[in-house]
C-alpha atoms as a PDB file:
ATOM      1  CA  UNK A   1     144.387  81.147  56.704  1.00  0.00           C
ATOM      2  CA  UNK A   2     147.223  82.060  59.012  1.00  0.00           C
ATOM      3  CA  UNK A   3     146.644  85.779  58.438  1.00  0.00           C
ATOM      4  CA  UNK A   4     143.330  86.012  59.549  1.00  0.00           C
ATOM      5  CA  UNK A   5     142.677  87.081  63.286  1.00  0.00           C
ATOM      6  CA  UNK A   6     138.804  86.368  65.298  1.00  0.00           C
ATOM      7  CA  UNK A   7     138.158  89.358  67.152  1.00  0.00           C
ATOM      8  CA  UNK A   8     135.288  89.065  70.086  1.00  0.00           C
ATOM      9  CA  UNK A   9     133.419  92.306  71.316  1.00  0.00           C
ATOM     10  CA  UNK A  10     132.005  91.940  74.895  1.00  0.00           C
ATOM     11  CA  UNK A  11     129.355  94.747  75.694  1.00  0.00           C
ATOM     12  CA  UNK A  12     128.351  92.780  78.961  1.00  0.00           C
ATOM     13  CA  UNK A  13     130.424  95.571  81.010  1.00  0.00           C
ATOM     14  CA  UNK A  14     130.041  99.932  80.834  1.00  0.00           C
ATOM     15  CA  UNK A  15     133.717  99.307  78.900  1.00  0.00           C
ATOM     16  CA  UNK A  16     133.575  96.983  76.201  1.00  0.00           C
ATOM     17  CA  UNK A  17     135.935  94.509  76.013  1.00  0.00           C
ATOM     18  CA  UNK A  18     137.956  93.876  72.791  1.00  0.00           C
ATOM     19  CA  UNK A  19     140.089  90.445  72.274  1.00  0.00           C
ATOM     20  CA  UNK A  20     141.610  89.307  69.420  1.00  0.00           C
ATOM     21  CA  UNK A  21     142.943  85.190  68.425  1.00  0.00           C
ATOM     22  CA  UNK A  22     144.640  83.480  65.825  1.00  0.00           C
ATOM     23  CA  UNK A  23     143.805  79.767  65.231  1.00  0.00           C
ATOM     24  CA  UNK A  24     146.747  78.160  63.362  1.00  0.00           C
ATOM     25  CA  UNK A  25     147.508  74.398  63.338  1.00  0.00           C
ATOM     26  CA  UNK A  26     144.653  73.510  65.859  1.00  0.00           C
ATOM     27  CA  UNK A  27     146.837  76.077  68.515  1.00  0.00           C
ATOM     28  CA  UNK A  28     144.361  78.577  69.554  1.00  0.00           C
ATOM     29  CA  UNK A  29     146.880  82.131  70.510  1.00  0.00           C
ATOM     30  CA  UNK A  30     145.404  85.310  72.101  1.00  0.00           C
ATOM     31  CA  UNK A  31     146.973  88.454  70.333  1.00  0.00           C
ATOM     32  CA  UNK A  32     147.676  91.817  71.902  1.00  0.00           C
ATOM     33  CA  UNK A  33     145.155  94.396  70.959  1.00  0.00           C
ATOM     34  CA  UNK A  34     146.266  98.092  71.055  1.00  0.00           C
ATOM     35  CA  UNK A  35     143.263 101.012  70.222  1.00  0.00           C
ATOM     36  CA  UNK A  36     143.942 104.940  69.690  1.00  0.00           C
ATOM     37  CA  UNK A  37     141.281 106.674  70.021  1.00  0.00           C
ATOM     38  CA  UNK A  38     141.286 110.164  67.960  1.00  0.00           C
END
């Protein structure tokens, strides 16, 4: 589905890491992630 997105958590480092990818058509495309904390 071309609106789903695969987000990976790393907790290997003190800050975790957040990434986020779209697979569409076999093209594998790392998107932007922006967080706000409150």
């Amino acid at each position: 589905d071309p609106g789903w997105h695969y987000v990976l958590v790393s907790l290997k480092d003190p800050e975790p890491v957040l990434r986020s990818y779209r697979i569409l058509d076999g093209a594998i495309t790392e998107e932007p992630v922006e967080l706000e904390r409150r």
